[in-house]
Protein backbone atom coordinates (compact mmCIF):
# COMPACT_ATOMS: atom_id res chain seq x y z
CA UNK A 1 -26.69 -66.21 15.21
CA UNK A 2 -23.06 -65.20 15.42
CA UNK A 3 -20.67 -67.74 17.26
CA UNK A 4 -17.92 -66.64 19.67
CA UNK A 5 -15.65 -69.53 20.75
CA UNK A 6 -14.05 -68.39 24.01
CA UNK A 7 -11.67 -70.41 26.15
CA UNK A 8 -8.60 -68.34 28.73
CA UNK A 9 -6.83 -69.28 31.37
CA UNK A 10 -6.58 -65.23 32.26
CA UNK A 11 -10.37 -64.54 33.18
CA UNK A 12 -9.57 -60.75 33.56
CA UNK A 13 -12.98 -59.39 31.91
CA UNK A 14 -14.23 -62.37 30.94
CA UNK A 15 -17.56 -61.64 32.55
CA UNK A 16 -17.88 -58.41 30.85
CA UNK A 17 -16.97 -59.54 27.91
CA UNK A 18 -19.02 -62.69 27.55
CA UNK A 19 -22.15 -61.19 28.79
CA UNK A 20 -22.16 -57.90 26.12
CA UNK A 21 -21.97 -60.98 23.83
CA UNK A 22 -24.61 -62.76 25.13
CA UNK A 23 -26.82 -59.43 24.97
CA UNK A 24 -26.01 -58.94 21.23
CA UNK A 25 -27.38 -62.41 20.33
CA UNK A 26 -24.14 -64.18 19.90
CA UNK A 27 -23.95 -67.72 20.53
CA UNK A 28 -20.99 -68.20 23.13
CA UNK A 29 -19.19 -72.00 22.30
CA UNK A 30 -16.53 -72.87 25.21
CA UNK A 31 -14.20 -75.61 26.58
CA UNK A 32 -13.39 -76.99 30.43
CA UNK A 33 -12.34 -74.49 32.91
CA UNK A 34 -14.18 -71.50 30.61
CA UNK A 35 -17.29 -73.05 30.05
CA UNK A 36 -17.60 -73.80 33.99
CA UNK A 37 -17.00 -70.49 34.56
CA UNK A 38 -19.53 -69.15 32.42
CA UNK A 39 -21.97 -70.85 33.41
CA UNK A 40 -21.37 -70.48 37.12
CA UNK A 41 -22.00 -66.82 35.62
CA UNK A 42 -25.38 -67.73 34.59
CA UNK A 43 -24.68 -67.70 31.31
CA UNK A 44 -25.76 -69.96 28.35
CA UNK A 45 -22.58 -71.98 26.92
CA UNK A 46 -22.21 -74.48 24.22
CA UNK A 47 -19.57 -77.07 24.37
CA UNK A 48 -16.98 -77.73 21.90
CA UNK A 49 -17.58 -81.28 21.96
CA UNK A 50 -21.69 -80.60 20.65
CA UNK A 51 -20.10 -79.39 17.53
CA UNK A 52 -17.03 -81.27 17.06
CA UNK A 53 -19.45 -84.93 18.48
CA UNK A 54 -15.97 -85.75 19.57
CA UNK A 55 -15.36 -85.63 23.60
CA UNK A 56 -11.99 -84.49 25.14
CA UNK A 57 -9.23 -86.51 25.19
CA UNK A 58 -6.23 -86.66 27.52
CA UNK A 59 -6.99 -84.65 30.39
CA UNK A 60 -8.44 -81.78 27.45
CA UNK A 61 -4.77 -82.58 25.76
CA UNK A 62 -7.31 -82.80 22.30
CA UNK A 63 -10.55 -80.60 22.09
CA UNK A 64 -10.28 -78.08 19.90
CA UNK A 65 -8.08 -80.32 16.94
CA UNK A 66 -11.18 -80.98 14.81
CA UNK A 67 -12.38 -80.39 10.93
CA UNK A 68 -15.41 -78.92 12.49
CA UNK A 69 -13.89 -75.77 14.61
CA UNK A 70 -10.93 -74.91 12.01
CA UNK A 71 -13.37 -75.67 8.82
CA UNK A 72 -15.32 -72.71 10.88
CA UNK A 73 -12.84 -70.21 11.60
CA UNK A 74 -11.00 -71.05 8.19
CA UNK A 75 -14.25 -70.54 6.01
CA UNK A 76 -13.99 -67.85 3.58
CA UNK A 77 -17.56 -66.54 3.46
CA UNK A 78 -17.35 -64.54 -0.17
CA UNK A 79 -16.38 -68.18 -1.64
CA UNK A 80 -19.13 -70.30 -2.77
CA UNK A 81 -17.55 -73.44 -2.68
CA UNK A 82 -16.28 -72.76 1.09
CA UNK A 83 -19.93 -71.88 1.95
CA UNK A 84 -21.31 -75.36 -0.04
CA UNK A 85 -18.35 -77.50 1.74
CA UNK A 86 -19.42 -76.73 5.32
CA UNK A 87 -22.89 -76.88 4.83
CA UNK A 88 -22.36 -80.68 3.27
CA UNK A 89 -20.67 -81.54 6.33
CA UNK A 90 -23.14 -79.56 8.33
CA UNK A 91 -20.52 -77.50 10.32
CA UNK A 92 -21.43 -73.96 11.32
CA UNK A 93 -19.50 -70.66 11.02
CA UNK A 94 -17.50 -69.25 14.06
CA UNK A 95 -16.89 -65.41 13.74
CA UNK A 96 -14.83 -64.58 17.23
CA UNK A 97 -11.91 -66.71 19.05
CA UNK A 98 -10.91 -65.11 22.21
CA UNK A 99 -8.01 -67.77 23.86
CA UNK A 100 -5.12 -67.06 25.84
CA UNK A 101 -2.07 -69.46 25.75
CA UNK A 102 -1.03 -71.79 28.72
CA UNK A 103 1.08 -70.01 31.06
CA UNK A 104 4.73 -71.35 29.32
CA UNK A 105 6.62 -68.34 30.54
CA UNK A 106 5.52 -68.86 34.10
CA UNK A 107 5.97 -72.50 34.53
CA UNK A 108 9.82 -71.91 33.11
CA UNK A 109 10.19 -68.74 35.65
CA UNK A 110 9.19 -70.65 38.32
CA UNK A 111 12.02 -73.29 37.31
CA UNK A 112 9.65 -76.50 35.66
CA UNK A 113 11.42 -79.46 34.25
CA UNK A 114 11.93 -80.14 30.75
CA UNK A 115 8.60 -82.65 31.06
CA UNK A 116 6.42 -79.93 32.95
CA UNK A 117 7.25 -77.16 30.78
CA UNK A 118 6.43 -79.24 27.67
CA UNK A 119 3.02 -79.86 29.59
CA UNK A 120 2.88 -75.99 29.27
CA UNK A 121 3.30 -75.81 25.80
CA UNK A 122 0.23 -74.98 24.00
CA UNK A 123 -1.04 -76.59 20.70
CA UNK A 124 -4.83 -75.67 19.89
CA UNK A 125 -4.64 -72.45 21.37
CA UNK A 126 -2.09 -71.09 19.27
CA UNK A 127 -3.60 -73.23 16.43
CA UNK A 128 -7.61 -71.51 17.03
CA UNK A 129 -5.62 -68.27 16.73
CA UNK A 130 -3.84 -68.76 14.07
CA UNK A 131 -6.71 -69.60 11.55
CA UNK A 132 -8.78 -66.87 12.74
CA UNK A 133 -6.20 -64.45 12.11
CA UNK A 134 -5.81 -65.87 8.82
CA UNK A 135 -9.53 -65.29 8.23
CA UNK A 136 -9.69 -62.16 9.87
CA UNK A 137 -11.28 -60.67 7.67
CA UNK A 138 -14.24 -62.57 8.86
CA UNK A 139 -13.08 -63.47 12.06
CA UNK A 140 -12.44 -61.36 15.29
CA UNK A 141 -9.47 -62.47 17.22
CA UNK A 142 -8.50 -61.86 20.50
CA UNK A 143 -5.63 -62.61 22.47
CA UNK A 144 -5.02 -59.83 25.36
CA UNK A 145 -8.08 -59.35 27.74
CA UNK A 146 -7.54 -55.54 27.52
CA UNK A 147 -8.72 -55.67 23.79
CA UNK A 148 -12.17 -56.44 25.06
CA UNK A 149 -13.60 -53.22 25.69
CA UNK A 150 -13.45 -51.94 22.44
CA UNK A 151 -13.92 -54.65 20.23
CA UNK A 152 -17.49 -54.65 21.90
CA UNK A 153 -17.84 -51.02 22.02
CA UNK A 154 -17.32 -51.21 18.27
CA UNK A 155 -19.80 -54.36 18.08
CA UNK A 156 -22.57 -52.37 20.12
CA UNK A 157 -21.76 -49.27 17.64
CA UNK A 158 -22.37 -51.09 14.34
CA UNK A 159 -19.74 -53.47 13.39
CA UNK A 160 -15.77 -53.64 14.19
CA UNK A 161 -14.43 -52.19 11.25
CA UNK A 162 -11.32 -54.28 8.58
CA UNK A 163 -8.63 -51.94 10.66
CA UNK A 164 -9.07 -53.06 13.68
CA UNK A 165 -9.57 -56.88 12.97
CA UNK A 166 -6.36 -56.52 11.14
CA UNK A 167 -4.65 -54.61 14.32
CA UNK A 168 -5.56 -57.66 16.47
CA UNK A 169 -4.68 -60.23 13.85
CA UNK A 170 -1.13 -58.71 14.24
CA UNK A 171 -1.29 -58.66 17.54
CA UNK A 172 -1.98 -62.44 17.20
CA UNK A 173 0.49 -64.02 14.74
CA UNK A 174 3.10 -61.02 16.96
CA UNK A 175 1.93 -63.23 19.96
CA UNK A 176 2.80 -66.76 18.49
CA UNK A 177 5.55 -65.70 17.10
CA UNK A 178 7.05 -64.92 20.80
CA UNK A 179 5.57 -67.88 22.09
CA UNK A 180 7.04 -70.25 20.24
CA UNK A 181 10.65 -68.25 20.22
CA UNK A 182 10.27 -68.44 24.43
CA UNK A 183 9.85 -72.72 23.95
CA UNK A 184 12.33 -72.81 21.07
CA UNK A 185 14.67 -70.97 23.28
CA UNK A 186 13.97 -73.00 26.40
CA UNK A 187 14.13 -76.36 24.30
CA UNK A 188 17.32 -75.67 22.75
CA UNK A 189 19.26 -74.71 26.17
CA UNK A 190 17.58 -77.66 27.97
CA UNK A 191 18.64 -80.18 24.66
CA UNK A 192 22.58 -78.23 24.90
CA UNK A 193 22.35 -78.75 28.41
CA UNK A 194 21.66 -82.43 28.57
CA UNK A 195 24.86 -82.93 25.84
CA UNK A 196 26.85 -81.10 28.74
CA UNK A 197 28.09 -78.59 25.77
CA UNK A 198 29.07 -75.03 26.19
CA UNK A 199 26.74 -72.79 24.21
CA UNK A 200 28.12 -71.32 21.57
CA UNK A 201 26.63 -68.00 19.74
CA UNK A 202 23.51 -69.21 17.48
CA UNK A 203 23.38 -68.60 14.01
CA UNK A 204 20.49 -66.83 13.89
CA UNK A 205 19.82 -64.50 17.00
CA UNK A 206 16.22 -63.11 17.67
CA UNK A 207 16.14 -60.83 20.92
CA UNK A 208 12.68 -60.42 22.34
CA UNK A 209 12.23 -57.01 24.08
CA UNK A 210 9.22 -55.14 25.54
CA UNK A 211 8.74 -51.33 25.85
CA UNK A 212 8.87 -50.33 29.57
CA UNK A 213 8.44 -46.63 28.52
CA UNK A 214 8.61 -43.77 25.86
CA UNK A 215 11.29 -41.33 27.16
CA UNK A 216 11.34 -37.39 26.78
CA UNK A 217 14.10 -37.70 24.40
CA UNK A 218 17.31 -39.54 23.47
CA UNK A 219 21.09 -38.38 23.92
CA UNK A 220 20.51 -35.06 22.46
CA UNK A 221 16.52 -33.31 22.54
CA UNK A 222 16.10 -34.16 18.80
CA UNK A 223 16.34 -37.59 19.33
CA UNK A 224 13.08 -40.18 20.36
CA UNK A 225 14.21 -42.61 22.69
CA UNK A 226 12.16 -45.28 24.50
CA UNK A 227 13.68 -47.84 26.71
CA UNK A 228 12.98 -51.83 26.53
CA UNK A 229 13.42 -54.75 28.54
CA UNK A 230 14.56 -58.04 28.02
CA UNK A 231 11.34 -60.53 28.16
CA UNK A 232 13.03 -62.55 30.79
CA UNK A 233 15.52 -60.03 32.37
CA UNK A 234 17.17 -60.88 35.35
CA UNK A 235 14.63 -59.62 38.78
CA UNK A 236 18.28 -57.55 39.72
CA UNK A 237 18.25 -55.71 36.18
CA UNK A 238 17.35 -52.88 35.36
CA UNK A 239 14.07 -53.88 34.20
CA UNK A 240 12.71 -54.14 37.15
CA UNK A 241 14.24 -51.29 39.36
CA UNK A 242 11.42 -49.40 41.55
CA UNK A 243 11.25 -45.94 41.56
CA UNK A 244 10.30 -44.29 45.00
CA UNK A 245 10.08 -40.67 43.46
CA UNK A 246 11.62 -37.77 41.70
CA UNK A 247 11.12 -37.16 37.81
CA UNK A 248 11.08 -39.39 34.45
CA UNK A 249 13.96 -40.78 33.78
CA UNK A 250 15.88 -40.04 30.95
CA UNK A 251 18.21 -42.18 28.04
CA UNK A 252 21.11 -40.67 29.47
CA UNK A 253 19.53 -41.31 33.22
CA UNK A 254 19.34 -45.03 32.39
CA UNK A 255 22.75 -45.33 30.50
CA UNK A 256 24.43 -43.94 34.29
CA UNK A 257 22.17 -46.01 36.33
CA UNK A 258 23.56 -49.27 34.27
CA UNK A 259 26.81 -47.92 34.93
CA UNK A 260 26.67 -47.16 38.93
CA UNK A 261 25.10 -50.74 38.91
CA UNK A 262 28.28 -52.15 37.48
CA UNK A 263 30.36 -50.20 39.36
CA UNK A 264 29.32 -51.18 42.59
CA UNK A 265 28.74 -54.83 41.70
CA UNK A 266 31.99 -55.16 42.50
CA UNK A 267 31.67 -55.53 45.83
CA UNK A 268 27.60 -57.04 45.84
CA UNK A 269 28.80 -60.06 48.09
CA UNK A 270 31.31 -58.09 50.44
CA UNK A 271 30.41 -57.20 53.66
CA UNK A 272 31.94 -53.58 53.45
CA UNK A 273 30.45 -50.88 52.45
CA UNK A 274 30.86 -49.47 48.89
CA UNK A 275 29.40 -46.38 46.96
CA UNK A 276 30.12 -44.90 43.90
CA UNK A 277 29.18 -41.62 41.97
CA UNK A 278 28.97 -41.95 38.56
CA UNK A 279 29.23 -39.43 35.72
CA UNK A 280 28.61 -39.90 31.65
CA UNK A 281 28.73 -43.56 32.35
CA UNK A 282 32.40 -43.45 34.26
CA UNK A 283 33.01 -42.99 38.27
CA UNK A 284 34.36 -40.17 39.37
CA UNK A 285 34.59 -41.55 42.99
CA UNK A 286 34.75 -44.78 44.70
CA UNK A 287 35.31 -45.73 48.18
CA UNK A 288 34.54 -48.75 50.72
CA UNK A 289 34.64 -48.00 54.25
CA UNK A 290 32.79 -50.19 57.40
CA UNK A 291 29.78 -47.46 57.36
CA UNK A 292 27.42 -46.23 54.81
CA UNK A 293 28.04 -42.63 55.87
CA UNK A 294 31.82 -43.00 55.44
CA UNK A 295 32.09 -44.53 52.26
CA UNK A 296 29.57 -41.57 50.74
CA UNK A 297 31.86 -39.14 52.09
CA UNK A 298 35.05 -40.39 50.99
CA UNK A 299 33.54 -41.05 47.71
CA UNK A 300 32.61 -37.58 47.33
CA UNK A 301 35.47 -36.50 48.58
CA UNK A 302 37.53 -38.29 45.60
CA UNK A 303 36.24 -35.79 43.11
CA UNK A 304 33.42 -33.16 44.78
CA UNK A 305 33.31 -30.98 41.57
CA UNK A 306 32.43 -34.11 39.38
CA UNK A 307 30.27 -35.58 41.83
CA UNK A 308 28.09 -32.83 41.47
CA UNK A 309 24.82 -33.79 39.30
CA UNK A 310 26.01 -37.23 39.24
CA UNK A 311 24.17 -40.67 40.22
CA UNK A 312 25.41 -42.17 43.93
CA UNK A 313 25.08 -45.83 44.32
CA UNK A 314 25.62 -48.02 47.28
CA UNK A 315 25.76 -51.69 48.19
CA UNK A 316 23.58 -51.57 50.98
CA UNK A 317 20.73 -49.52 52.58
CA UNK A 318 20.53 -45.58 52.59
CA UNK A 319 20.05 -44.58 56.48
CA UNK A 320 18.13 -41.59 57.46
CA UNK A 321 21.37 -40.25 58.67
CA UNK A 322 23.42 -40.80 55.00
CA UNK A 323 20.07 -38.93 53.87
CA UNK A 324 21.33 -36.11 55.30
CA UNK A 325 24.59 -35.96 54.05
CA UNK A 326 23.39 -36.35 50.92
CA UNK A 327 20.93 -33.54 50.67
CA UNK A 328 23.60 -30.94 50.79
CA UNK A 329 24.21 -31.90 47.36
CA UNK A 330 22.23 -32.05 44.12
CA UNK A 331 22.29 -35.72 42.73
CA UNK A 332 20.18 -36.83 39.66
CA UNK A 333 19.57 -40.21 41.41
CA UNK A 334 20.07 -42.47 43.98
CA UNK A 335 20.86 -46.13 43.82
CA UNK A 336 20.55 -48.91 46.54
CA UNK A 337 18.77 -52.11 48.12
CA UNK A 338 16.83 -50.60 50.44
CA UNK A 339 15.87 -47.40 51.94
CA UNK A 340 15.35 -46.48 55.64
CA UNK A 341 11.82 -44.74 55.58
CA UNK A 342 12.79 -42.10 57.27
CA UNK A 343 15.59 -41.83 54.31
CA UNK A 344 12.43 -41.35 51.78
CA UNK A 345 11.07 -38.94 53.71
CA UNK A 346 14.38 -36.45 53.80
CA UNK A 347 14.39 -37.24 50.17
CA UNK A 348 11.04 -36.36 49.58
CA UNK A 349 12.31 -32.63 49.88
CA UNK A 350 13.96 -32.73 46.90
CA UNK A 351 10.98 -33.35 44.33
CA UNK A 352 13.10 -34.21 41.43
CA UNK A 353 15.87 -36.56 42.79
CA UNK A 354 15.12 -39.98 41.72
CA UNK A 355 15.00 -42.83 44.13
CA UNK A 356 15.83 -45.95 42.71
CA UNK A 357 15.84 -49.12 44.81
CA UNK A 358 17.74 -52.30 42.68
CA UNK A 359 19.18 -55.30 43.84
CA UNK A 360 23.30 -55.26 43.77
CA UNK A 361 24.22 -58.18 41.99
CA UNK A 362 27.32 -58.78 39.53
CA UNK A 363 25.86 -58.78 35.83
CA UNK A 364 25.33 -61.76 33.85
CA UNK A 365 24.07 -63.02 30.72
CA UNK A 366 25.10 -61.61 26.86
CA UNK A 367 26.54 -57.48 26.17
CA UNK A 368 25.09 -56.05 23.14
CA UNK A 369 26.70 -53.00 21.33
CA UNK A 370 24.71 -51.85 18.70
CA UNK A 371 26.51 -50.90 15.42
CA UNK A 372 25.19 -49.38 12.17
CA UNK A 373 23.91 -52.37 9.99
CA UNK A 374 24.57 -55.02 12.83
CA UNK A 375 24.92 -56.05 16.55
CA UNK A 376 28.16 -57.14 18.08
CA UNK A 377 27.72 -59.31 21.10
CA UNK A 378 30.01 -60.34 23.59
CA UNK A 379 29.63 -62.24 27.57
CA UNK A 380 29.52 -59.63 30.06
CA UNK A 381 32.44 -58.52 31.66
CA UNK A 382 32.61 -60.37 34.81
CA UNK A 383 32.74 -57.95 38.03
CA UNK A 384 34.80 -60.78 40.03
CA UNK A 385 38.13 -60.50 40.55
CA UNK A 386 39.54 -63.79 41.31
CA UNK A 387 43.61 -64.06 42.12
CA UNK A 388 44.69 -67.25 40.88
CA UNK A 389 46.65 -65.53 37.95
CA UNK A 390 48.37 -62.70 39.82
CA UNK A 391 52.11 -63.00 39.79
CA UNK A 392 54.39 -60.15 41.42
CA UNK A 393 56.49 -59.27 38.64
CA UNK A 394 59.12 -56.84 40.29
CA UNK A 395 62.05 -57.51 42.73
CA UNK A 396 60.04 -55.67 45.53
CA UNK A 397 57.00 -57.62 46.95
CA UNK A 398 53.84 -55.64 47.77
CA UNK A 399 52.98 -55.02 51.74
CA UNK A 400 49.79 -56.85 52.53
CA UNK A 401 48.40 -52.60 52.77
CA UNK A 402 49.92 -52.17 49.14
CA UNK A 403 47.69 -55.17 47.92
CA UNK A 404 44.80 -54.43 49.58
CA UNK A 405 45.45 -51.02 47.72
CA UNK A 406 46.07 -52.66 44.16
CA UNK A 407 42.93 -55.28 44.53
CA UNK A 408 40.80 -51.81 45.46
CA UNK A 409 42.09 -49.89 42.36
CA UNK A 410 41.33 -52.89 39.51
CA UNK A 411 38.26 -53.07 40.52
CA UNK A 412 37.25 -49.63 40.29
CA UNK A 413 39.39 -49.66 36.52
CA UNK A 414 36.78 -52.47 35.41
CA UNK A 415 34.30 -49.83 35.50
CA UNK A 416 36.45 -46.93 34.10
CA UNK A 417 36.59 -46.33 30.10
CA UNK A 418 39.38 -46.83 28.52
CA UNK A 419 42.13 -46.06 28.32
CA UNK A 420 41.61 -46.37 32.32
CA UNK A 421 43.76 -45.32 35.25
CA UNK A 422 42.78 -45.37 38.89
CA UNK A 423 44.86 -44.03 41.58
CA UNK A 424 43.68 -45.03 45.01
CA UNK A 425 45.30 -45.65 48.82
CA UNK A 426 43.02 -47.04 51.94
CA UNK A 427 39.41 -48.04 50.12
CA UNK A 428 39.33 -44.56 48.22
CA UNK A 429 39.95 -43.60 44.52
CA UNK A 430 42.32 -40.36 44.90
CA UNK A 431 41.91 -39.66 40.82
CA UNK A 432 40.86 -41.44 37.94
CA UNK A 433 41.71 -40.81 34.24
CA UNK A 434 39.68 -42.15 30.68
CA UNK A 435 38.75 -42.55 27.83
CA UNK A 436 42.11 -41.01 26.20
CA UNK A 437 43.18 -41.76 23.38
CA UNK A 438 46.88 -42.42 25.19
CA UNK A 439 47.44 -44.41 28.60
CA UNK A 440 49.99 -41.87 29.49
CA UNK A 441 47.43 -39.00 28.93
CA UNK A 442 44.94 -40.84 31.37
CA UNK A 443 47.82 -41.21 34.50
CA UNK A 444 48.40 -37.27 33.85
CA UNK A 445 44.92 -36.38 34.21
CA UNK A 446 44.33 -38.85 37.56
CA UNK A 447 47.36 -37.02 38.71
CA UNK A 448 45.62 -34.29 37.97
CA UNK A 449 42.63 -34.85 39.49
CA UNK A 450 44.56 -36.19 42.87
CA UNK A 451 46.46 -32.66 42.78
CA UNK A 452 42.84 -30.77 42.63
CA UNK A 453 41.92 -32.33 46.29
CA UNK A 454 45.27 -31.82 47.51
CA UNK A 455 46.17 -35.64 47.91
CA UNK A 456 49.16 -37.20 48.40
CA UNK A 457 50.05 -39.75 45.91
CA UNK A 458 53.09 -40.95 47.97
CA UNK A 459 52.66 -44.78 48.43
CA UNK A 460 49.67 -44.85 46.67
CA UNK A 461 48.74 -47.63 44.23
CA UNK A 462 47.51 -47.62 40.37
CA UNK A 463 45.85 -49.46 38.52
CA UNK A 464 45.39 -49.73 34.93
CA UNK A 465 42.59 -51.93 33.38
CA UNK A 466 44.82 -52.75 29.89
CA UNK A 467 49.02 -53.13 29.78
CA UNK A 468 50.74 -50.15 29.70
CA UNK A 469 52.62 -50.15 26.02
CA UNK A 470 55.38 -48.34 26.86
CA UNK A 471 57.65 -47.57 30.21
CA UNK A 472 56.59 -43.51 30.00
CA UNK A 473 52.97 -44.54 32.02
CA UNK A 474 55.21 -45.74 34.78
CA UNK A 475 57.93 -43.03 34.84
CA UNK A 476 54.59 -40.73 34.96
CA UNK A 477 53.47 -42.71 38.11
CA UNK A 478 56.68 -43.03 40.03
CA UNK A 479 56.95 -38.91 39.62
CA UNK A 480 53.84 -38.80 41.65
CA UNK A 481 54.85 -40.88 44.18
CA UNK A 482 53.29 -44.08 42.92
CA UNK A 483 54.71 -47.31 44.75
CA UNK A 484 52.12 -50.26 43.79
CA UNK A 485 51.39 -50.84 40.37
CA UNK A 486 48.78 -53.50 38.78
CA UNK A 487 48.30 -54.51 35.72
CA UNK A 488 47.01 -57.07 32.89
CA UNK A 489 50.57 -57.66 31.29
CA UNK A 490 50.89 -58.83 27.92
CA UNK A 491 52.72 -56.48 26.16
CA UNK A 492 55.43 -56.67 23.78
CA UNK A 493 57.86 -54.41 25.99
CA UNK A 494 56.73 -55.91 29.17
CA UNK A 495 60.63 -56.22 30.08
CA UNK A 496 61.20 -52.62 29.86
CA UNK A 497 58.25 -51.79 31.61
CA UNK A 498 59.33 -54.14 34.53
CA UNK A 499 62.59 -52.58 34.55
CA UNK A 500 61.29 -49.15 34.90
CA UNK A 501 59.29 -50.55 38.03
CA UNK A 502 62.38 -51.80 39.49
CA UNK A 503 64.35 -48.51 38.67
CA UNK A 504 61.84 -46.58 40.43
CA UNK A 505 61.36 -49.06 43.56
CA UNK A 506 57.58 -50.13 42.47
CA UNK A 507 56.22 -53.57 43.32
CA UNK A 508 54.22 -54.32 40.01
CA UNK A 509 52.02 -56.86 39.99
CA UNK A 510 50.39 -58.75 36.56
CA UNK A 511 46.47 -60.39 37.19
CA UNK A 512 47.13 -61.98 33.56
CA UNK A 513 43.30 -60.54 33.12
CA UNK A 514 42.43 -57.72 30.78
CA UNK A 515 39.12 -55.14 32.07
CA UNK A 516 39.24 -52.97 29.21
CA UNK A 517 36.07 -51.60 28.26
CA UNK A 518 35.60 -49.56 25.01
């Protein structure tokens, strides 16, 4: 009779499984919590330790370690001599291993010591599977309970067929492979962490992704996209954002969503209010105000031509009465941490907006840009804005209203391409210019975009995420009525820069902290 040794910690199917087995004639060999478990089920079980004559050891630490079970999955059964060897020892042939791995990613999530999680790590598992996936060819393996259902639909049909075994054979040493890169990772930060070193960037980096979904296209229509996420992604990533309603989402979707996250991370831990509408990846408005309601309007307000078709995202919840404001407009998505329900259902009106509910939180962790042939990586750019640096570089001081102004504005440039300039006065962005090829070009066009709403740039502040090069970008500014400028500093004509401030009456301050982002 054929021999199927089954032993999982995930019983999902199990029962199915084990009894189409049984009711094919195959002989169903089984360890501790799995062999209980079947026979609870009524069904006929034979314990490793009656073929290995060996009993567990260590609280089941050893079971499965034996001549007799690997000599059986290993056993090439077109080779004589293979055939002669195990029938001198007397071992028999096992022709199915279903086994699922100890829970190692769970017992790390849930924050296990280095001594638990190394508990967690699993030895004959991976080992069972490993040999019968060498042997495939005469050896079914399973690893993922969903493979069960037609691996004995093809058994009950005949036979399952060299393409398949080799599909979940792939699926196996694929499965290994990630488990022991998830301990190896683990193992290596816990053994850095205990030398109290810094990590540095490894050698060798291996990035471990999982398809969330396919997506109707890339950038452009003739492009297949899909989008991933990390294995163990952050719960306020956007791997795990929840989707209320509205259509698929789209490459481009996801590339503004990450953006309107960022944007607004800013202010994640604030009390105020903040919202920001995002187009192709860069604001076009950003506000904070004491309400939800006002800081959507004035953020709107900053640039109502661009806002239209863009993503709004807030730092707190959408009320039934912001729902309202917002359906006079037509928004690709919408971004908080909660939703009123009575929010949903205005929203529900609209059958294609998206409704996206995400947890605000700064970003963390590793920023990949992907180049042809390779993979720069870089830390994230951190979204807090600490002072300790600042110096006030000009013979004027700011007003404590000018500084509140100038704090406002280089947070909102973090999130602007470069070259970025934000002009902004009270909580509100009053224009924003990037991505130019010249810092000068980007102050004309905020200028310009100020001029299109009619604002007044007269004491307003500007910020600019990288030093300005030359004095023109502040000539430009004071022209407009600029009066509070903020910058990294750095550059080589600094001096003539600061002069120009002091020509023009600006108070110019330098954070000594570069937000440029290419």
């Amino acid at each position: 009779m054929p021999r199927a040794l089954i032993s999982v910690s995930d019983k999902t199917g199990l029962e199915e499984f084990a009894r189409g087995l049984v009711a094919l004639g195959w002989d169903i060999l089984s360890t501790g919590g799995t062999a209980r478990e079947l026979r609870a089920l009524g069904l006929p079980v034979i314990d490793v330790s009656e073929v290995t004559h060996h009993p567990e050891m260590m609280d089941g630490r050893v079971k499965t370690l034996h001549p007799a079970i690997h000599a059986g999955l290993l056993a090439r059964r077109q080779r004589g001599d293979d055939q002669a060897a195990m029938q001198q020892l007397g071992y028999e042939m096992i022709d199915l291993v279903a086994v699922n791995l100890y829970k190692f990613h769970e017992a790390v999530a849930a924050g296990a010591e280095l001594d638990a999680a190394m508990d967690k790590v699993d030895i004959g598992g991976p080992s069972m599977l490993r040999s019968a996936a060498k042997n495939h060819a005469s050896v079914i393996t399973l690893v993922d309970p969903a493979d069960y259902p037609r691996v004995l639909s093809a058994m009950q049909q005949g036979g399952v067929d060299l393409t398949l075994r080799r599909e979940l054979a792939c699926k196996v040493f694929d499965t290994t492979a990630k488990y022991d890169r998830a301990i190896a990772d683990y193992f290596m930060a816990k053994t850095t962490e205990a030398r109290d070193e810094v990590p540095a960037f490894e050698q060798d980096l291996e990035l471990r992704f999982r398809k969330v979904q396919d997506l109707r296209y890339g950038e452009n229509p003739e492009q297949k996209a899909a989008f991933y996420a990390e294995v163990d992604a952050p719960r306020d990533s956007l791997a795990h954002f929840r989707k209320f309603q509205g259509k698929e989402l789209s490459f481009n979707n996801i590339l503004d969503m990450d953006a309107a996250v960022m944007a607004i991370s800013a202010w994640a831990d604030e009390p105020r209010v903040a919202c920001a509408i995002i187009k192709h990846t860069t604001p076009c408005g950003v506000a904070v105000a004491d309400s939800a309601e006002e800081a959507y309007a004035r953020a709107v307000a900053a640039d109502p031509v661009s806002a239209f078709g863009g993503i709004v995202a807030l730092n707190t919840t959408v009320t039934a009465a912001l729902a309202e404001m917002m359906s006079s407009t037509f928004y690709e998505i919408i971004i908080a941490p909660a939703f009123e329900y009575a929010a949903l259902q205005t929203f529900e009106k609209k059958k294609n907006l998206r409704i996206i509910q995400l947890p605000i939180a700064p970003p963390e962790g590793l920023d990949f840009k992907r180049v042809y042939g390779g993979l720069l990586v870089q830390d994230r750019l951190r979204m807090e804005f600490p002072e300790t640096d600042w110096r006030v570089v000009t013979e004027r001081q700011p007003t404590a209203g000018e500084l509140d102004d100038l704090r406002f504005a280089f947070r909102v440039s973090a999130a602007v391409k470069s070259n970025a300039i934000v002009l902004a006065r009270d909580g509100q962005t009053l224009g924003i210019g990037a991505g130019q090829m010249s810092r000068v070009d980007s102050s004309r066009i905020a200028v310009m975009k100020a001029a299109d709403q009619n604002a007044d740039l007269h004491g307003a502040a500007l910020a600019s995420d990288a030093f300005f090069p030359f004095r023109d970008g502040v000539d430009a500014a004071a022209a407009a009525g600029i009066r509070a400028v903020i910058q990294p500093g750095g550059s080589v004509r600094d001096e003539e820069v600061i002069a120009a401030a002091n020509e023009h009456g600006i108070t110019m301050i330098f954070t000594g902290r570069r937000v440029f982002r290419h």
